[in-house]
Protein backbone atom coordinates (compact mmCIF):
# COMPACT_ATOMS: atom_id res chain seq x y z
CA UNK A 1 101.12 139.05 91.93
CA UNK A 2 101.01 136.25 94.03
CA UNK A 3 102.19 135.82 97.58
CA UNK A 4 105.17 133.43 98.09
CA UNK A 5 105.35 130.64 100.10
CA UNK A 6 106.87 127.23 99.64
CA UNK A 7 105.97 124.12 101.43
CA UNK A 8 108.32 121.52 101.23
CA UNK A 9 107.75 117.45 101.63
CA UNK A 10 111.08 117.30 104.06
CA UNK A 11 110.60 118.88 107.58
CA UNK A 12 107.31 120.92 106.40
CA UNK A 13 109.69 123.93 106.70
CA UNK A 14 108.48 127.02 104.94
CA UNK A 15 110.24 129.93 103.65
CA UNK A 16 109.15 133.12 101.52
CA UNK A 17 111.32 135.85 100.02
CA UNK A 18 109.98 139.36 98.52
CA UNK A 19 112.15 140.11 95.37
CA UNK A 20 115.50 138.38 95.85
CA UNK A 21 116.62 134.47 95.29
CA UNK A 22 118.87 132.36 97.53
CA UNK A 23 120.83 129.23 96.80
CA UNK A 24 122.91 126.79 98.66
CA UNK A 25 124.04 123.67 97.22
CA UNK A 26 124.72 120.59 99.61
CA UNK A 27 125.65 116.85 98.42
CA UNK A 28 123.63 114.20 100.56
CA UNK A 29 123.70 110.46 100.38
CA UNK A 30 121.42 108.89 97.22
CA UNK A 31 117.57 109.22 98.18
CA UNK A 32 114.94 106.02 98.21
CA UNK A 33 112.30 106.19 95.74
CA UNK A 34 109.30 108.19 96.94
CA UNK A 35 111.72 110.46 99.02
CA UNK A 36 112.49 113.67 98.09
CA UNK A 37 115.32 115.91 100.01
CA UNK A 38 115.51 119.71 98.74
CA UNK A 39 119.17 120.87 98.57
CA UNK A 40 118.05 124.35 97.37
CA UNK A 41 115.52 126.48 97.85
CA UNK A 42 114.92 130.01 95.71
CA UNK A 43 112.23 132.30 96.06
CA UNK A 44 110.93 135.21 94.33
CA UNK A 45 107.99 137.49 93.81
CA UNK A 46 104.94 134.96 93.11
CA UNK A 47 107.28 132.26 92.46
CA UNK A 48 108.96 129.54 94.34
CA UNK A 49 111.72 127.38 92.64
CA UNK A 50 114.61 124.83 94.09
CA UNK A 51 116.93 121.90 93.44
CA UNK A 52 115.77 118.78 94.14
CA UNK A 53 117.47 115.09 94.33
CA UNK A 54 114.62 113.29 91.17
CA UNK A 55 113.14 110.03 92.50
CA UNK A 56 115.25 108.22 90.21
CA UNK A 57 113.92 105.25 87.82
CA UNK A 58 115.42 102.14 87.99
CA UNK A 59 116.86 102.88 84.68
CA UNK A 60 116.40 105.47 82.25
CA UNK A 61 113.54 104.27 80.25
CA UNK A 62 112.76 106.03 76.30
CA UNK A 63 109.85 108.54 76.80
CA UNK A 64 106.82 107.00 74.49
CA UNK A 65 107.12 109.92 71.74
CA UNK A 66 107.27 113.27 74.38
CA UNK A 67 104.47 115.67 73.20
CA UNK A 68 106.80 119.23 73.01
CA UNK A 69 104.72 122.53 74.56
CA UNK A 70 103.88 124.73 72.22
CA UNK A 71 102.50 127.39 74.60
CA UNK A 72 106.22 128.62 75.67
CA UNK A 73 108.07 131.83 76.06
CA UNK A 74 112.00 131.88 75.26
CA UNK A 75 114.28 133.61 77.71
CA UNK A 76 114.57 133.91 81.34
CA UNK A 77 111.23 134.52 83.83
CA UNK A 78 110.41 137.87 84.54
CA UNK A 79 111.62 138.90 88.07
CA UNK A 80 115.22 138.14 87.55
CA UNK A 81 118.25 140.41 88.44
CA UNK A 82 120.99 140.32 85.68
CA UNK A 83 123.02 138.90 88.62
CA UNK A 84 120.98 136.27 88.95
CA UNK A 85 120.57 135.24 85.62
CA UNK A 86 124.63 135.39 85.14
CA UNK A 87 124.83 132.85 88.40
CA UNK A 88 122.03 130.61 86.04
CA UNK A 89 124.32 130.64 83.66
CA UNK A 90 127.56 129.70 85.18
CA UNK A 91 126.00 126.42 87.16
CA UNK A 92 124.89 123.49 85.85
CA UNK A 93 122.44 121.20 87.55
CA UNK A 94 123.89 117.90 88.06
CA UNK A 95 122.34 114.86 86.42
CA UNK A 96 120.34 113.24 89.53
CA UNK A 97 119.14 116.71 90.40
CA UNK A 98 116.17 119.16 89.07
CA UNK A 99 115.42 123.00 88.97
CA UNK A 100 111.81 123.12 89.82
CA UNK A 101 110.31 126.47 89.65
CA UNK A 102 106.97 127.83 88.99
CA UNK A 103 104.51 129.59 90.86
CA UNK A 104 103.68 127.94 94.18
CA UNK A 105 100.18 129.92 94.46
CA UNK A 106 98.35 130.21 90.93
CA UNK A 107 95.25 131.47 90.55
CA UNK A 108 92.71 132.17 87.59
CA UNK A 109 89.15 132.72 87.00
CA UNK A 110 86.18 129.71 86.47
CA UNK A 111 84.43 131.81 83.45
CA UNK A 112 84.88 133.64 80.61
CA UNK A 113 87.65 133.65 77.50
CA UNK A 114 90.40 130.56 77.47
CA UNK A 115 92.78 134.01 78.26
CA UNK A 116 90.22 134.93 80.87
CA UNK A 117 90.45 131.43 82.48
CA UNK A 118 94.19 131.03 82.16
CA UNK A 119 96.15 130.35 85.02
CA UNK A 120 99.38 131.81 85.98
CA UNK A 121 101.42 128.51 86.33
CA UNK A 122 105.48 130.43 85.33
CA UNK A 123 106.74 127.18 85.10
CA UNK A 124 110.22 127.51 84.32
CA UNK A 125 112.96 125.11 82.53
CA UNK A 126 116.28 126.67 83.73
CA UNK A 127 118.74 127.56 80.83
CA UNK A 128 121.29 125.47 83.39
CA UNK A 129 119.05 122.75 83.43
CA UNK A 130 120.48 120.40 81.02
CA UNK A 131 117.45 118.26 80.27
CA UNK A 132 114.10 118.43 79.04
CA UNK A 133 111.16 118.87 81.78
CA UNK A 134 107.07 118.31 81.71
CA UNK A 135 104.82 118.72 84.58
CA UNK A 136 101.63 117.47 85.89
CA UNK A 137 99.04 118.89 88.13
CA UNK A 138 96.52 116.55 89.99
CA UNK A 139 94.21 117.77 92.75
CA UNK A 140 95.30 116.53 96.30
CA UNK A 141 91.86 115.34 97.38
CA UNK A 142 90.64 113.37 94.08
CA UNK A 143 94.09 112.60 92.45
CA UNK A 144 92.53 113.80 89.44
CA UNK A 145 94.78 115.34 86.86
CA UNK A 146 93.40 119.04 85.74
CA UNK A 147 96.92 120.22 83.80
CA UNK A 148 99.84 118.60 82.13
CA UNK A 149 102.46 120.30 79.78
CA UNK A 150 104.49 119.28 76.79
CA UNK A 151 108.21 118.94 77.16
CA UNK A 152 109.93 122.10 77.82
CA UNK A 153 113.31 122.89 76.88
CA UNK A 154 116.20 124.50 78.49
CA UNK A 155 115.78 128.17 78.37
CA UNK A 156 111.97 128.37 78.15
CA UNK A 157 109.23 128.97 80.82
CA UNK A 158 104.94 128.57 80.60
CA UNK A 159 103.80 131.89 81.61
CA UNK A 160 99.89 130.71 81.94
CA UNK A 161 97.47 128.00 80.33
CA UNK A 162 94.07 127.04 81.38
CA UNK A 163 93.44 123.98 83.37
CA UNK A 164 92.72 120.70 81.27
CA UNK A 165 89.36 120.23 83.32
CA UNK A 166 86.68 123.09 84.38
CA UNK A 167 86.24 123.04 88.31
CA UNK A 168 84.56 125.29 90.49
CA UNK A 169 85.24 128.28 92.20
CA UNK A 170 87.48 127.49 95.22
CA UNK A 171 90.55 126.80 96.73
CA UNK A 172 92.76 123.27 95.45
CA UNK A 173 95.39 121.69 97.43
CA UNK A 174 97.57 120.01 94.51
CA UNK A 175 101.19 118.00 93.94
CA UNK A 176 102.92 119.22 90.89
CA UNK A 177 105.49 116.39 89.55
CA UNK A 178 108.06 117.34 87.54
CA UNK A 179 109.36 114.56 84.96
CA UNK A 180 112.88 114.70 83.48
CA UNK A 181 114.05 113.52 80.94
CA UNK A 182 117.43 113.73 78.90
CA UNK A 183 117.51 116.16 75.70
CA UNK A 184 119.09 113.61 73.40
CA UNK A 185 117.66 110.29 73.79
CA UNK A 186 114.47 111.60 75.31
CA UNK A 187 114.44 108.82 78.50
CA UNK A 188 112.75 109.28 81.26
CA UNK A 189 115.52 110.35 84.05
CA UNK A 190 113.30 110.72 87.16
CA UNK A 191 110.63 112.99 88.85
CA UNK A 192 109.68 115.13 91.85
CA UNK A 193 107.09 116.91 93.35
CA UNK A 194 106.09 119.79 95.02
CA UNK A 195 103.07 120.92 96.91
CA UNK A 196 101.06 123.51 95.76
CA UNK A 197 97.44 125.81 96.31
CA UNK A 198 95.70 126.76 93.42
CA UNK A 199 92.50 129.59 93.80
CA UNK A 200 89.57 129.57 90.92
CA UNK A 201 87.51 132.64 91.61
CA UNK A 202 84.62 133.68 89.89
């Protein structure tokens, strides 16, 4: 499984945990847009997840027809303690905040099988969460988008999906934003981002 590490916009602080998750939940004063300040940072094996304040919109605006994801798996991500998963379930993630969590470090293969070239993204949508979430991928050096997902509800995670584009072997620097969106009316809440490194190997 992947190595953890998780690089963060504020401070360029970095922190990695083997096997356990931490959380601590401050308030801070409303952020600009284009700022992001992490109030919570949880890591686990191959994994790196946290709350962060969503550069807010200047009003929530009705997604144009949200495409759900079809390539989902119900339940909690594998690597949770019960404990941990009991703690998910007694929070709730406030309204101008977002759970992002996924894997930090993916990696997949250039050839072979759509399996074969599948990447291991474990983007997960809280059961806490309390809205919908879709993410896209787009290289750091091009801005060129090589994976989106459909909306994902509460309570579901993408284990792995190949990338929308075929690139070559290497190593990606890349921005995963994370778009939220409420479950009922389907408008656009806010976003965030986080930094990722993807590897393509032969």
């Amino acid at each position: 499984m992947s190595n953890t590490a998780e690089e963060m916009e504020e401070g360029q602080n970095k922190s990695s945990q083997s096997g356990t998750r931490r959380k601590k939940t401050e308030r801070i004063r409303p952020i600009r847009w284009g700022t992001v300040a992490v109030i919570c940072l949880c890591c686990m094996i191959g994994a790196g997840s946290g709350v962060y304040f969503i550069y807010r919109t200047s009003a929530s605006e009705p997604a144009p027809g949200l495409r759900y994801e079809a390539n989902i798996v119900s339940g909690d991500i594998p690597g949770k303690t019960k404990e941990e998963r009991q703690r998910e379930l007694n929070s709730v993630v406030e309204e101008g905040m977002l759970n992002m969590s996924m894997n930090i470090t993916p990696a997949g293969q250039v050839n072979g099988s759509t399996n074969e070239r599948s990447i291991n993204w474990l983007i997960e949508n809280p059961s806490n969460q309390g809205k919908l979430i879709r993410v896209e991928v787009t290289r750091d050096d091009t801005g060129e988008k090589i994976y989106e997902t459909g909306a994902i509800r509460p309570g579901n995670y993408v284990e792995s999906a190949p990338l929308d584009v075929r690139l070559p072997a290497g190593e990606y620097a890349c921005t995963a934003v994370f778009f939220a969106y409420q479950e009922d009316t389907e408008a656009l809440i806010g976003q965030a981002a986080v930094k990722i490194k993807l590897t393509l190997q032969e």
